[in-house]
PDB file of N, CA and C in Angstrom:
ATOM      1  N   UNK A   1     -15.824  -0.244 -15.954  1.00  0.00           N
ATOM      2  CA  UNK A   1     -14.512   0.338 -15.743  1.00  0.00           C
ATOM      3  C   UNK A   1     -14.654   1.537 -14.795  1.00  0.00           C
ATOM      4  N   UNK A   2     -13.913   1.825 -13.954  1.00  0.00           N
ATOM      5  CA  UNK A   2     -13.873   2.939 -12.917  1.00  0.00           C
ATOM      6  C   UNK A   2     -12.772   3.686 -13.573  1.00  0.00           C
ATOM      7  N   UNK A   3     -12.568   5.241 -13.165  1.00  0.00           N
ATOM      8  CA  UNK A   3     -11.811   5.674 -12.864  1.00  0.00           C
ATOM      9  C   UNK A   3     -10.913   6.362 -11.343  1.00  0.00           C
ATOM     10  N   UNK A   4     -10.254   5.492 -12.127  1.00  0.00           N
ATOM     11  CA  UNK A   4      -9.191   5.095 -10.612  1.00  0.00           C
ATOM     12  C   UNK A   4      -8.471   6.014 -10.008  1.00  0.00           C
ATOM     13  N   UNK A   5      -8.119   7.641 -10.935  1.00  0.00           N
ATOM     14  CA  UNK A   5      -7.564   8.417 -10.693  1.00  0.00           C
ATOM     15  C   UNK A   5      -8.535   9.505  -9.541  1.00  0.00           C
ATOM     16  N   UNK A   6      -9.826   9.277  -9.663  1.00  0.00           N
ATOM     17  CA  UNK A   6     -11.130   9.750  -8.842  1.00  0.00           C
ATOM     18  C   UNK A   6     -11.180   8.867  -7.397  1.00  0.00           C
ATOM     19  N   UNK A   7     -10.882   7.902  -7.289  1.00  0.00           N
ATOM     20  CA  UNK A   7     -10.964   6.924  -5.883  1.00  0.00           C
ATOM     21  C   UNK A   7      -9.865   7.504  -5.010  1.00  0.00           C
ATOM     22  N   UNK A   8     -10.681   7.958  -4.001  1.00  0.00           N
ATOM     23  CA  UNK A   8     -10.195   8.466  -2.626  1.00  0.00           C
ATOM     24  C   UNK A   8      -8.976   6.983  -2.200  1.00  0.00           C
ATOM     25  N   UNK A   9      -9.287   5.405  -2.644  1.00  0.00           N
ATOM     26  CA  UNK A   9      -8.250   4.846  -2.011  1.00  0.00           C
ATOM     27  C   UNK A   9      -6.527   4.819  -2.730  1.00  0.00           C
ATOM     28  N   UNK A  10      -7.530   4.943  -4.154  1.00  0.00           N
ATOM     29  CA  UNK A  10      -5.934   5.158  -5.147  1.00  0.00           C
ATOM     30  C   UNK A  10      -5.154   6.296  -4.751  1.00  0.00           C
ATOM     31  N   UNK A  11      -5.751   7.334  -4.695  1.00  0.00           N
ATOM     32  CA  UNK A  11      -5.549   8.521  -4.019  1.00  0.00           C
ATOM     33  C   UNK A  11      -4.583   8.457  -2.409  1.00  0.00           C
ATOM     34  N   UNK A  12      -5.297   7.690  -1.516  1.00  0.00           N
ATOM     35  CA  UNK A  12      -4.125   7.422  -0.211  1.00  0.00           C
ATOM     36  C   UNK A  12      -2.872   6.713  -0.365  1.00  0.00           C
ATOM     37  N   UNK A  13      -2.948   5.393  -1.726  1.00  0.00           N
ATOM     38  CA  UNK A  13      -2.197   5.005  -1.912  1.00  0.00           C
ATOM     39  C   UNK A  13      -1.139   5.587  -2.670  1.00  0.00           C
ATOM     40  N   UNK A  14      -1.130   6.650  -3.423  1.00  0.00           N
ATOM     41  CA  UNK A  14      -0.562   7.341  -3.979  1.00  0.00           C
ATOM     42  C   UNK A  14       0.565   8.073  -2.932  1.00  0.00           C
ATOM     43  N   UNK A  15      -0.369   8.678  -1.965  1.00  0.00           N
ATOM     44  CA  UNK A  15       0.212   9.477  -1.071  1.00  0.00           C
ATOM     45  C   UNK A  15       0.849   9.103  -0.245  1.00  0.00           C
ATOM     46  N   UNK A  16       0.505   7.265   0.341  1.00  0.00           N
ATOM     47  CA  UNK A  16       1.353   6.410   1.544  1.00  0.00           C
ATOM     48  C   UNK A  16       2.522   6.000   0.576  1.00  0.00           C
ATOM     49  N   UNK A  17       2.415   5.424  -0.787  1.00  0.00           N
ATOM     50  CA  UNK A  17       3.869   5.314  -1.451  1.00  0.00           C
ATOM     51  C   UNK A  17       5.003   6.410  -1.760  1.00  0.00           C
ATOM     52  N   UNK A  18       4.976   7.924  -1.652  1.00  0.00           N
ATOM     53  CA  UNK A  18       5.495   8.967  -2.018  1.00  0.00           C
ATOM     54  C   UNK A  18       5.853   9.599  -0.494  1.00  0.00           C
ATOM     55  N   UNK A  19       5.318   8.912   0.878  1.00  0.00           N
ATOM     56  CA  UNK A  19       5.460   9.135   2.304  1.00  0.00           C
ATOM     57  C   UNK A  19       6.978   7.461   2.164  1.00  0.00           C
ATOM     58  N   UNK A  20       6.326   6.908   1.864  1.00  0.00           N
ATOM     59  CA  UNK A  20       7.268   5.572   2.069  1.00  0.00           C
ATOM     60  C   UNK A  20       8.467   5.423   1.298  1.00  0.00           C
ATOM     61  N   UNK A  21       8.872   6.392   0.297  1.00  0.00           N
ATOM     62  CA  UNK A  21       9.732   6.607  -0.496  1.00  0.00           C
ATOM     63  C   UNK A  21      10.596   7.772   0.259  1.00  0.00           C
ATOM     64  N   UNK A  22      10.021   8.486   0.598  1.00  0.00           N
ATOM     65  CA  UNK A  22      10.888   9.666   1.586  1.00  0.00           C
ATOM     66  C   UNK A  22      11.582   8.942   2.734  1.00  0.00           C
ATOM     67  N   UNK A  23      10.568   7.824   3.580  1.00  0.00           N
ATOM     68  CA  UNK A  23      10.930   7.193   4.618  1.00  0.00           C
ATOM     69  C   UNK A  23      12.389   6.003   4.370  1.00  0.00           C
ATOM     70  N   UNK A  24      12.059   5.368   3.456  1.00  0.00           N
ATOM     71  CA  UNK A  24      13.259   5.047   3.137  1.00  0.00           C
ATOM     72  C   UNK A  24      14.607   5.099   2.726  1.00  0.00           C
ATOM     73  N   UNK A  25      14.285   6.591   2.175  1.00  0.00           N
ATOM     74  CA  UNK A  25      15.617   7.485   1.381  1.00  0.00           C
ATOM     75  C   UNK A  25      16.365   7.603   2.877  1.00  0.00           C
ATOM     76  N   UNK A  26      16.016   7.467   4.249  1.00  0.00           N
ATOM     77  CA  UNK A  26      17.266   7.393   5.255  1.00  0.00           C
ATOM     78  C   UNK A  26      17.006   6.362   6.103  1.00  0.00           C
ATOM     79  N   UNK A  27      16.969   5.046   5.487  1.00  0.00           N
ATOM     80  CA  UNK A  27      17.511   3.611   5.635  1.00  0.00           C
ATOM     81  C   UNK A  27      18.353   3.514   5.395  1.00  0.00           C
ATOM     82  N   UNK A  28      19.673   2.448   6.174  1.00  0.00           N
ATOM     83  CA  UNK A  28      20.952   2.485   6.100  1.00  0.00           C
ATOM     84  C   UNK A  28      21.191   2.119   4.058  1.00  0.00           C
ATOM     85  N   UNK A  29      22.322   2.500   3.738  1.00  0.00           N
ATOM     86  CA  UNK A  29      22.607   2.179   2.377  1.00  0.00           C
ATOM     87  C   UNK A  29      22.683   0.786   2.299  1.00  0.00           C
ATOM     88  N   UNK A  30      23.228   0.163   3.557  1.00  0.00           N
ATOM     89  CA  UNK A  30      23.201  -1.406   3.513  1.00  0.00           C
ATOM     90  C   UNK A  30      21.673  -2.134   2.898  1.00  0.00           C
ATOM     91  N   UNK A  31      20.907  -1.691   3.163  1.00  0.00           N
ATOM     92  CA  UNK A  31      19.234  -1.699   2.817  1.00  0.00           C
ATOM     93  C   UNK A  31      19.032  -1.891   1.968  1.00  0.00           C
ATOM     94  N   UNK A  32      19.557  -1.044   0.751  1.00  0.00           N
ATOM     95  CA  UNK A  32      19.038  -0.492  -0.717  1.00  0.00           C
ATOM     96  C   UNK A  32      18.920  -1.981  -1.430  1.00  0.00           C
ATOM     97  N   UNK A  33      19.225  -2.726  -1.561  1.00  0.00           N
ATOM     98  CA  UNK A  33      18.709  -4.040  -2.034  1.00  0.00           C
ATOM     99  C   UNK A  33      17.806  -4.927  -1.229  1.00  0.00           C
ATOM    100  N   UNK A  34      18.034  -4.697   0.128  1.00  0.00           N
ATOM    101  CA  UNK A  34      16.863  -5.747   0.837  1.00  0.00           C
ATOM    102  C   UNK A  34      15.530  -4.583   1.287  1.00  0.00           C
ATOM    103  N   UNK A  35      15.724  -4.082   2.256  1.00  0.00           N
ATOM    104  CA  UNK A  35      14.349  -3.731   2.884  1.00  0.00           C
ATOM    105  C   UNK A  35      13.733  -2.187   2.161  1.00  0.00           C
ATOM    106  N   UNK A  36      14.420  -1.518   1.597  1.00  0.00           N
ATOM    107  CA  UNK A  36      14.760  -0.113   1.010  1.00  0.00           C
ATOM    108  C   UNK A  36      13.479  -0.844  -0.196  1.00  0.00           C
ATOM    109  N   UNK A  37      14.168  -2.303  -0.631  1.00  0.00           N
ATOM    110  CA  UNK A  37      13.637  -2.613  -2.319  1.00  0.00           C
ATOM    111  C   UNK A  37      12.450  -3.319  -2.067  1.00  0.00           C
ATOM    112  N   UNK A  38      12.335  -3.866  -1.095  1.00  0.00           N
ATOM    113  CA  UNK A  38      11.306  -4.648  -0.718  1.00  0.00           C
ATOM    114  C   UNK A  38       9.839  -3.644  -0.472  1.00  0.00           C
ATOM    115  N   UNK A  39      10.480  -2.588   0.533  1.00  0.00           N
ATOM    116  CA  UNK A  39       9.280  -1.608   1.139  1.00  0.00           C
ATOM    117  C   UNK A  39       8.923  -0.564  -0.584  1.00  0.00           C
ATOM    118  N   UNK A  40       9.361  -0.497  -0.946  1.00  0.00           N
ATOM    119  CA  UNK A  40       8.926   0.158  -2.280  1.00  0.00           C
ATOM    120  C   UNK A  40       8.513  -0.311  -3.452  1.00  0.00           C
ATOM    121  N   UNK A  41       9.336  -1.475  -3.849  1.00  0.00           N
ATOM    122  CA  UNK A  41       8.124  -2.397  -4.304  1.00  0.00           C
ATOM    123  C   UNK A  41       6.477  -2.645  -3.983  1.00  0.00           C
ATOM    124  N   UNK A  42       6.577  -3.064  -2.693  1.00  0.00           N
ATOM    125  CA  UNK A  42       5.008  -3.375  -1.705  1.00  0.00           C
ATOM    126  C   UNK A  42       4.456  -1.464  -1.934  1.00  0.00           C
ATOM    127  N   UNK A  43       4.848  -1.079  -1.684  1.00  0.00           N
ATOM    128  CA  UNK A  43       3.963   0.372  -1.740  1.00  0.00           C
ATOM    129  C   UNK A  43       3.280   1.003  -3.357  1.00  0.00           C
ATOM    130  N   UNK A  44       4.625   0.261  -4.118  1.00  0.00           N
ATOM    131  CA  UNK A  44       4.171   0.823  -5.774  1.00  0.00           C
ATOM    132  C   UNK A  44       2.929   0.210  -5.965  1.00  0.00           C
ATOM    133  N   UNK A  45       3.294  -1.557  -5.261  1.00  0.00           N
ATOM    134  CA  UNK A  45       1.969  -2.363  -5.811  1.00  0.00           C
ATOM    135  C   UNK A  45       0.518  -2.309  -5.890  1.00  0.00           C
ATOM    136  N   UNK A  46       0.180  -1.415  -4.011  1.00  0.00           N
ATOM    137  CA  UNK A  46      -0.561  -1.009  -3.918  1.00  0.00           C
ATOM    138  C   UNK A  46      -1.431  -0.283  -4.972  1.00  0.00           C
ATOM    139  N   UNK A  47      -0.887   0.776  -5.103  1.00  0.00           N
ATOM    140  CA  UNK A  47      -1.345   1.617  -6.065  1.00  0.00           C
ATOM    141  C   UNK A  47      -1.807   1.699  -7.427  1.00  0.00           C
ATOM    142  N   UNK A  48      -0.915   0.698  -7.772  1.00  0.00           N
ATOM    143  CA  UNK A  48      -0.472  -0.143  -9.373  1.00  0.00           C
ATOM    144  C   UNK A  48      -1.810  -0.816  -9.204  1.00  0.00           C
ATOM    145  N   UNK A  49      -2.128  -2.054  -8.551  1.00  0.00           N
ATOM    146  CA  UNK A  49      -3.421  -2.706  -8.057  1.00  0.00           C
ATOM    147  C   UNK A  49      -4.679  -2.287  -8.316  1.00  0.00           C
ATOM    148  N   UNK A  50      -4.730  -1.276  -7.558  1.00  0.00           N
ATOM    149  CA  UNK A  50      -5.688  -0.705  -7.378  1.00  0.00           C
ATOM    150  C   UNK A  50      -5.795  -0.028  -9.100  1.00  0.00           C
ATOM    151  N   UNK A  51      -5.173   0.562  -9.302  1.00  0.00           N
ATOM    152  CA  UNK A  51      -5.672   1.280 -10.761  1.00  0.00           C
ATOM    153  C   UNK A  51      -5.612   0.145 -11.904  1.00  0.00           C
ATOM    154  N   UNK A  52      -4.799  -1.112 -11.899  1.00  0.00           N
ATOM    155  CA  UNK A  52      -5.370  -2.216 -12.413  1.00  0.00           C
ATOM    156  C   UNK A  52      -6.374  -2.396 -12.889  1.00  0.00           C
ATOM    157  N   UNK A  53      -6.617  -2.925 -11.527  1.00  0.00           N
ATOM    158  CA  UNK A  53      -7.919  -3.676 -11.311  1.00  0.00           C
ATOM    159  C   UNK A  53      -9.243  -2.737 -11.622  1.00  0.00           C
ATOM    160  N   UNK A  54      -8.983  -1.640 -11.557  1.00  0.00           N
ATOM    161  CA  UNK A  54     -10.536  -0.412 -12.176  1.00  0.00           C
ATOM    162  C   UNK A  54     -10.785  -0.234 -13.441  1.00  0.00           C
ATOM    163  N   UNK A  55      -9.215  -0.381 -14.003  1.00  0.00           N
ATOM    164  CA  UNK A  55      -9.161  -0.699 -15.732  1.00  0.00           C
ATOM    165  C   UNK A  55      -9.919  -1.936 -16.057  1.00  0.00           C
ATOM    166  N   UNK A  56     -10.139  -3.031 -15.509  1.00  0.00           N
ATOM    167  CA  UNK A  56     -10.703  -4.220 -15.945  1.00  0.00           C
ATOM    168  C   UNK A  56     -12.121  -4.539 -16.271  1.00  0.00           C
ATOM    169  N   UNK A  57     -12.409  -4.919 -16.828  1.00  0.00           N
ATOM    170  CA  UNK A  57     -14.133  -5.615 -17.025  1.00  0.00           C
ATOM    171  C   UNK A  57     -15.695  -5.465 -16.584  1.00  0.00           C
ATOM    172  N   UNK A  58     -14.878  -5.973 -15.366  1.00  0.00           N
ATOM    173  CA  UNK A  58     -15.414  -6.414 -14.377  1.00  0.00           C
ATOM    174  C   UNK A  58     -15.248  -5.790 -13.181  1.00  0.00           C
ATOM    175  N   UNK A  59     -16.336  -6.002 -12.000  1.00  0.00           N
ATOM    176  CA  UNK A  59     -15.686  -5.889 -10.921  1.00  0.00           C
ATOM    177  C   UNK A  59     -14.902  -7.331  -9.882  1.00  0.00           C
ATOM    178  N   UNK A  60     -15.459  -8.393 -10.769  1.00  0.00           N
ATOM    179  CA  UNK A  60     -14.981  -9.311 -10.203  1.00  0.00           C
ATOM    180  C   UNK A  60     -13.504  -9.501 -10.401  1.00  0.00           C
ATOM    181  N   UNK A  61     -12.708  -8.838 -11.587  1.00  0.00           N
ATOM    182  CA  UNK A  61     -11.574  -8.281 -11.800  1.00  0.00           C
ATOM    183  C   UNK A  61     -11.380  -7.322 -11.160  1.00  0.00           C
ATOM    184  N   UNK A  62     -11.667  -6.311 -10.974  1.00  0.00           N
ATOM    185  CA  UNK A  62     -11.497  -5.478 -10.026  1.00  0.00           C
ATOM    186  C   UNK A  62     -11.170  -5.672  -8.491  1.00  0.00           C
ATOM    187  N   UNK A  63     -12.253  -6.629  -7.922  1.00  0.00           N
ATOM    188  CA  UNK A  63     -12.099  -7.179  -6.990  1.00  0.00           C
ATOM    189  C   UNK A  63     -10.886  -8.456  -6.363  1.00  0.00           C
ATOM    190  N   UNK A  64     -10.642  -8.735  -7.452  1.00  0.00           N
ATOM    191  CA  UNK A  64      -9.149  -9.616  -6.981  1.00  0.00           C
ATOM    192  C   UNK A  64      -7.876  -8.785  -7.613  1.00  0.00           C
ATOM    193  N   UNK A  65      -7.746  -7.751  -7.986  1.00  0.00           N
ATOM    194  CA  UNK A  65      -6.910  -6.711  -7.987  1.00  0.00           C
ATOM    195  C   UNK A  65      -6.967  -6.348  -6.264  1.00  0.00           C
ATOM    196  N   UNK A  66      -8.205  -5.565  -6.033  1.00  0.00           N
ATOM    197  CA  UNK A  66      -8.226  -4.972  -4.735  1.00  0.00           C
ATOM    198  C   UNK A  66      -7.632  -5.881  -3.919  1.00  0.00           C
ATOM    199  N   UNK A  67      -8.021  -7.412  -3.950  1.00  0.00           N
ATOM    200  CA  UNK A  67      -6.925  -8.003  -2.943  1.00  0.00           C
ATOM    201  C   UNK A  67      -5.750  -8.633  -3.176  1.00  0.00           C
ATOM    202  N   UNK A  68      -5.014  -8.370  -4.254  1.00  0.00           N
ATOM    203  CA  UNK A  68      -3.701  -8.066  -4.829  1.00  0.00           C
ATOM    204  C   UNK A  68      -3.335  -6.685  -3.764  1.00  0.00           C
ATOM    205  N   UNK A  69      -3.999  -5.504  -4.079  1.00  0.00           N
ATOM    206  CA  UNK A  69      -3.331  -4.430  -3.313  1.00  0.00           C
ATOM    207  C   UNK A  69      -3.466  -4.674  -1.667  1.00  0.00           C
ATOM    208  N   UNK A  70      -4.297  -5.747  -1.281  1.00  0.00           N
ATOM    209  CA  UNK A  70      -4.979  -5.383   0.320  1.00  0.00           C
ATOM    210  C   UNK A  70      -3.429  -6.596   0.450  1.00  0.00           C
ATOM    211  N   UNK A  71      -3.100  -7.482  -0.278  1.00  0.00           N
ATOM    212  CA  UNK A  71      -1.940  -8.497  -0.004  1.00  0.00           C
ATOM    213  C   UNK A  71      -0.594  -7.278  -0.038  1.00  0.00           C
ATOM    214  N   UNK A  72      -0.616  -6.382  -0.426  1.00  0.00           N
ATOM    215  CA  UNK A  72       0.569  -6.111  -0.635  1.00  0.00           C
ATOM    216  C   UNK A  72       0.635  -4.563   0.580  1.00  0.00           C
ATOM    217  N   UNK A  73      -0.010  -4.566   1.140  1.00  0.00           N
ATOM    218  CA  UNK A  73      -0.677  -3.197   1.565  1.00  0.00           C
ATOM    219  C   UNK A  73      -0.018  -4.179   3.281  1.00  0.00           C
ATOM    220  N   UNK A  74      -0.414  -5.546   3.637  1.00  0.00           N
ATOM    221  CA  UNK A  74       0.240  -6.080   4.652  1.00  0.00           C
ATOM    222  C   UNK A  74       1.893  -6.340   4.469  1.00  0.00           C
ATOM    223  N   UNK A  75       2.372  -6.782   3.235  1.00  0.00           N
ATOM    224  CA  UNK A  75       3.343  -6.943   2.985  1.00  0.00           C
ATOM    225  C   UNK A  75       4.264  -5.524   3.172  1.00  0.00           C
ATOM    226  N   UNK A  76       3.669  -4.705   3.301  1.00  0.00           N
ATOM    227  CA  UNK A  76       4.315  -3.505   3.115  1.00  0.00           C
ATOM    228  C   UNK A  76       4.310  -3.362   4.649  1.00  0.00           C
ATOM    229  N   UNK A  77       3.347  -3.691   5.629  1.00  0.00           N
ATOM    230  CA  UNK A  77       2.986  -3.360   7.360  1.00  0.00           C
ATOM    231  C   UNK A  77       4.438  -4.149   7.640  1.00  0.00           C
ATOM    232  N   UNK A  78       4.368  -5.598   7.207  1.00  0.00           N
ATOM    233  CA  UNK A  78       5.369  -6.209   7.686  1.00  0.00           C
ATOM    234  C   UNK A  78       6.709  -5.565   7.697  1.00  0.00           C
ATOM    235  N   UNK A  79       6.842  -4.815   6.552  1.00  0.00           N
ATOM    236  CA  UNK A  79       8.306  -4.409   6.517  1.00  0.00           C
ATOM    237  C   UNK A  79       8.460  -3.491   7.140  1.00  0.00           C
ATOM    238  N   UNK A  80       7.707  -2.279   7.575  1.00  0.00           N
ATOM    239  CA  UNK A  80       7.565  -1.251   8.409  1.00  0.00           C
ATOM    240  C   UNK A  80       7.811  -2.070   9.795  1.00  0.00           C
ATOM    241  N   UNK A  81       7.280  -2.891  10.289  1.00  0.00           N
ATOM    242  CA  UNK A  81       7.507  -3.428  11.430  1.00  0.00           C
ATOM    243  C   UNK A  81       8.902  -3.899  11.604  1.00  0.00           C
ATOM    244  N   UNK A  82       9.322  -4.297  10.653  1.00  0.00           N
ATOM    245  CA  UNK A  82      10.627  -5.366  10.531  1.00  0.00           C
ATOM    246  C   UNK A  82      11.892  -3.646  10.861  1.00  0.00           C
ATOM    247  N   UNK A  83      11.116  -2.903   9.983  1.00  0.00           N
ATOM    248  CA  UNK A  83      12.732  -1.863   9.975  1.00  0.00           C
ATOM    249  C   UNK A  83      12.023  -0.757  11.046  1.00  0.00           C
ATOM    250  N   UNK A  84      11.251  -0.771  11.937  1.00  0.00           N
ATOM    251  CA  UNK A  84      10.778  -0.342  13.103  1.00  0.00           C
ATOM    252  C   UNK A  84      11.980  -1.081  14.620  1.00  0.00           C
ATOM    253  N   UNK A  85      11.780  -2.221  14.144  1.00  0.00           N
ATOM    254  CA  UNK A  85      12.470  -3.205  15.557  1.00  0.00           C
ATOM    255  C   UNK A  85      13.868  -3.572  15.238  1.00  0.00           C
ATOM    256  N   UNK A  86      13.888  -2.786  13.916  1.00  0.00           N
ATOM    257  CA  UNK A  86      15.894  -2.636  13.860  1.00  0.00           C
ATOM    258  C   UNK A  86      16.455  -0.807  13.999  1.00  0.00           C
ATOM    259  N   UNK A  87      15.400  -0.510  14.158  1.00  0.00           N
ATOM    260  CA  UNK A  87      15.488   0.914  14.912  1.00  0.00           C
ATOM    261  C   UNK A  87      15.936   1.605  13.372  1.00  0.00           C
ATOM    262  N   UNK A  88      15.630   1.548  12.263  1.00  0.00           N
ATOM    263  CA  UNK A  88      15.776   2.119  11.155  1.00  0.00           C
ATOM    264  C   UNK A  88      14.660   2.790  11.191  1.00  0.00           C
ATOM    265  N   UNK A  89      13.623   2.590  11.801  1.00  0.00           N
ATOM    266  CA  UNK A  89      12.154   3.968  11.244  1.00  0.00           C
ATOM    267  C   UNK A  89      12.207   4.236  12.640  1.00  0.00           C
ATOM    268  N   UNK A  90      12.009   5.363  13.060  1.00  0.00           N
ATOM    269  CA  UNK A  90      11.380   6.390  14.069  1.00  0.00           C
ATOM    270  C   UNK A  90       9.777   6.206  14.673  1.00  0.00           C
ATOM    271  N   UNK A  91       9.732   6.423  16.348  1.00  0.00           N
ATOM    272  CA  UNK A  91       8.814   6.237  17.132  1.00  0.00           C
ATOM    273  C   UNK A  91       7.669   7.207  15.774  1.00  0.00           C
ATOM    274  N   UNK A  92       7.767   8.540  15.629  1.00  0.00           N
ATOM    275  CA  UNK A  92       6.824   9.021  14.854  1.00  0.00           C
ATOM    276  C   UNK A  92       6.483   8.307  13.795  1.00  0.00           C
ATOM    277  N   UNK A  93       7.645   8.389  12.547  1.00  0.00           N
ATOM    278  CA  UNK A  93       7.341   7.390  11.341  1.00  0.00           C
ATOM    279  C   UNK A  93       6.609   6.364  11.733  1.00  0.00           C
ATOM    280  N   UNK A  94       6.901   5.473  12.649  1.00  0.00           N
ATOM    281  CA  UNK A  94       6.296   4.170  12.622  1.00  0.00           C
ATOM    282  C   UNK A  94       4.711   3.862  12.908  1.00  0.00           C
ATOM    283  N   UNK A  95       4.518   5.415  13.886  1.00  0.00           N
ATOM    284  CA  UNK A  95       3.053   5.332  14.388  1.00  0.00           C
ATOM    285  C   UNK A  95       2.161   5.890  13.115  1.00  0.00           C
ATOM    286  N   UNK A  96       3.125   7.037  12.399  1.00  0.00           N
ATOM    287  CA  UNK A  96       2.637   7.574  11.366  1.00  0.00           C
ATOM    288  C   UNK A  96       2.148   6.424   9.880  1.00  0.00           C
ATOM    289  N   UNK A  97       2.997   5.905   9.702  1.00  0.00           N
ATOM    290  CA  UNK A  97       2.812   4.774   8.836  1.00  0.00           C
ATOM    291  C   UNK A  97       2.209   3.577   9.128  1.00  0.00           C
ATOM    292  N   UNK A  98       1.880   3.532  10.437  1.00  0.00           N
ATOM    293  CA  UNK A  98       0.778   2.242  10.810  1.00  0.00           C
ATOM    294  C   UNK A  98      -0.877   2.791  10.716  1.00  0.00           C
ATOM    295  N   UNK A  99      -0.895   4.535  11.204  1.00  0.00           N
ATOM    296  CA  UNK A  99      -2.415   4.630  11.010  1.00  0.00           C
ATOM    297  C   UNK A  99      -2.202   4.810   9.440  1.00  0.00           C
ATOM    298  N   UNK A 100      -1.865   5.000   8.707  1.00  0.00           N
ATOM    299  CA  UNK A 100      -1.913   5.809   7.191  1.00  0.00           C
ATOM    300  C   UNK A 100      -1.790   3.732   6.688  1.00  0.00           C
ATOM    301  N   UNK A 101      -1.514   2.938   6.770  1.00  0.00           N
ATOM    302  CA  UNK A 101      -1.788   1.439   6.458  1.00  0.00           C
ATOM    303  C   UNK A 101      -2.680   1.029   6.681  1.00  0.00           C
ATOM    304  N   UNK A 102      -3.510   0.753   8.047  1.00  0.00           N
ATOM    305  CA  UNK A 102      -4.408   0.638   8.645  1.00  0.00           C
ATOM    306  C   UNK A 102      -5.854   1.379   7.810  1.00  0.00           C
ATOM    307  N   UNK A 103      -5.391   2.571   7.790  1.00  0.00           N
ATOM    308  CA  UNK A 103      -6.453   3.396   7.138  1.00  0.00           C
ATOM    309  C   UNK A 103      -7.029   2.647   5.950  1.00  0.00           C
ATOM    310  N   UNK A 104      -5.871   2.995   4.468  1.00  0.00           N
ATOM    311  CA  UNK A 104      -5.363   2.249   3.722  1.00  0.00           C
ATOM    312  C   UNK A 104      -6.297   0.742   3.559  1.00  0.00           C
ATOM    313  N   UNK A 105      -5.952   0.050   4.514  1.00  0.00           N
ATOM    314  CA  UNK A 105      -6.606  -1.113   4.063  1.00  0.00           C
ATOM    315  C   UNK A 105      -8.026  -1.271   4.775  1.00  0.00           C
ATOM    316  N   UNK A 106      -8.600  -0.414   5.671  1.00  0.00           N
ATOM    317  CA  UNK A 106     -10.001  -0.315   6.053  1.00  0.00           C
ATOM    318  C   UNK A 106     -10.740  -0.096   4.443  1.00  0.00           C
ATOM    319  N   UNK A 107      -9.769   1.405   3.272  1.00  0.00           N
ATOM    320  CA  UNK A 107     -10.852   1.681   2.622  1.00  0.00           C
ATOM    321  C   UNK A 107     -10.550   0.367   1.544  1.00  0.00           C
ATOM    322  N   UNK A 108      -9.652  -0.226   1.064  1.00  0.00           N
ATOM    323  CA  UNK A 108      -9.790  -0.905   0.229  1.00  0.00           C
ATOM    324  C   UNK A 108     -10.497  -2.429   0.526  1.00  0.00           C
ATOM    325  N   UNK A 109     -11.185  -2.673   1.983  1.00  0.00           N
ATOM    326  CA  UNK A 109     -11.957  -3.762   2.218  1.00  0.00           C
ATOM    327  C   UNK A 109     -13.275  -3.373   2.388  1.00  0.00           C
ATOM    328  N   UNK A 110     -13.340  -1.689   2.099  1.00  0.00           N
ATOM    329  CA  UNK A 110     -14.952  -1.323   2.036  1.00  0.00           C
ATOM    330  C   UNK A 110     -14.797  -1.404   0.526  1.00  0.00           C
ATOM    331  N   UNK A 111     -14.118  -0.764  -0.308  1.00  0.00           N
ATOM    332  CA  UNK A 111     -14.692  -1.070  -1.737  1.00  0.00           C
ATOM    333  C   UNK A 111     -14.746  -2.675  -2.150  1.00  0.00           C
ATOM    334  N   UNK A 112     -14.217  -3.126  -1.605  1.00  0.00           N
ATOM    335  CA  UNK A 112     -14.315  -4.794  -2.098  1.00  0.00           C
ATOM    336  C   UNK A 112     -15.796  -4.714  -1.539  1.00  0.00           C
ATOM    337  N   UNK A 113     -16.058  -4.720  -0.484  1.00  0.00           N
ATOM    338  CA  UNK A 113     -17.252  -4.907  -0.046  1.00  0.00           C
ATOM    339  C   UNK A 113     -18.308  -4.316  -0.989  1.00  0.00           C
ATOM    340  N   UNK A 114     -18.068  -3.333  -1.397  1.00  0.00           N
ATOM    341  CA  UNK A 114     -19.128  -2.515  -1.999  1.00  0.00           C
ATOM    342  C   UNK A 114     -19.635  -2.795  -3.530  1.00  0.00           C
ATOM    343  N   UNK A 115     -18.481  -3.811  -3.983  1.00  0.00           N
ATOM    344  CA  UNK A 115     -18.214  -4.536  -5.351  1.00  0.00           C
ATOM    345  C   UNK A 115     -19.418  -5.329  -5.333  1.00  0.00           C
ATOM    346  N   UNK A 116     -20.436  -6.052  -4.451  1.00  0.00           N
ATOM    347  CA  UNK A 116     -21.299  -6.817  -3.858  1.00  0.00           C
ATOM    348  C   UNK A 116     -21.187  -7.989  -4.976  1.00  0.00           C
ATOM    349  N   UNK A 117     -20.175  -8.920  -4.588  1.00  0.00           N
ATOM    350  CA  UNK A 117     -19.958 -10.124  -5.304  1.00  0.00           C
ATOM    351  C   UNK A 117     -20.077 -11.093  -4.084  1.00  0.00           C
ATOM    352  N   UNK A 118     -21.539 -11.297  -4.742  1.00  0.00           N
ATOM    353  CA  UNK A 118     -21.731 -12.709  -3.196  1.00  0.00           C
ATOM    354  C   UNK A 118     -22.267 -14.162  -4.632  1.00  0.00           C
TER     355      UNK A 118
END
C-alpha cells in the first residue's frame, strides 16, 4: 500500500483539478451539463485513481488504477481542446493546461513504469 497523499503525482493532480474547476467556473452556463460536467468529472478521476489504486494490494492494482487515471488524464486533454476551438478557454489557459496535462501524464507513466510489472 502507498501513501498517496505523499506522491508528488497525486499531488499535481490535486492541483490540475482545483486549476480546472476555476477554469470552468467561466464556461458559458449553457456548458454546465455538457463540457463544464464532463471536464470535472475527467479531472476528479484523475486524482480519485491515483489514490485508489495506492490503497490496493498490489501494485499490479495499483498499476491499472494508474491507467484508469492516465485514461482519464487524456479524456480530460480532449475536452480542453474541444472548449479551446470553441473559444471558451483562453490562448493562456489553454497553453497553461496542456503543459500542467502533459506534465501530469509524463509522471504517472514513470510510476507505472517504476511498478516493474514485466
Amino acid at each position: 500500500m502507498h501513501r498517496y497523499k505523499e506522491l508528488k503525482v497525486w499531488q499535481k493532480a490535486i492541483d490540475l483539478a482545483t486549476l480546472v474547476y476555476r477554469i470552468t467556473e467561466k464556461l458559458p452556463k449553457a456548458e454546465k451539463f455538457g463540457l463544464v460536467s464532463q471536464m470535472n468529472r475527467s479531472d476528479v478521476s484523475i486524482a480519485s485513481n491515483i489514490a485508489e489504486g495506492a490503497g490496493r494490494n498490489s501494485n499490479k492494482d495499483f498499476n491499472n488504477y494508474l491507467g484508469i487515471a492516465l485514461g482519464s488524464s487524456f479524456e480530460l486533454e480532449t475536452q480542453v481542446i474541444i472548449s479551446y476551438r470553441l473559444e471558451y478557454i483562453d490562448d493562456q489557459d489553454f497553453e497553461y493546461l496542456e503543459n500542467e496535462l502533459e506534465h501530469l501524464q509524463n509522471m504517472i507513466t514513470k510510476l507505472k513504469m517504476s511498478l516493474n510489472l514485466q
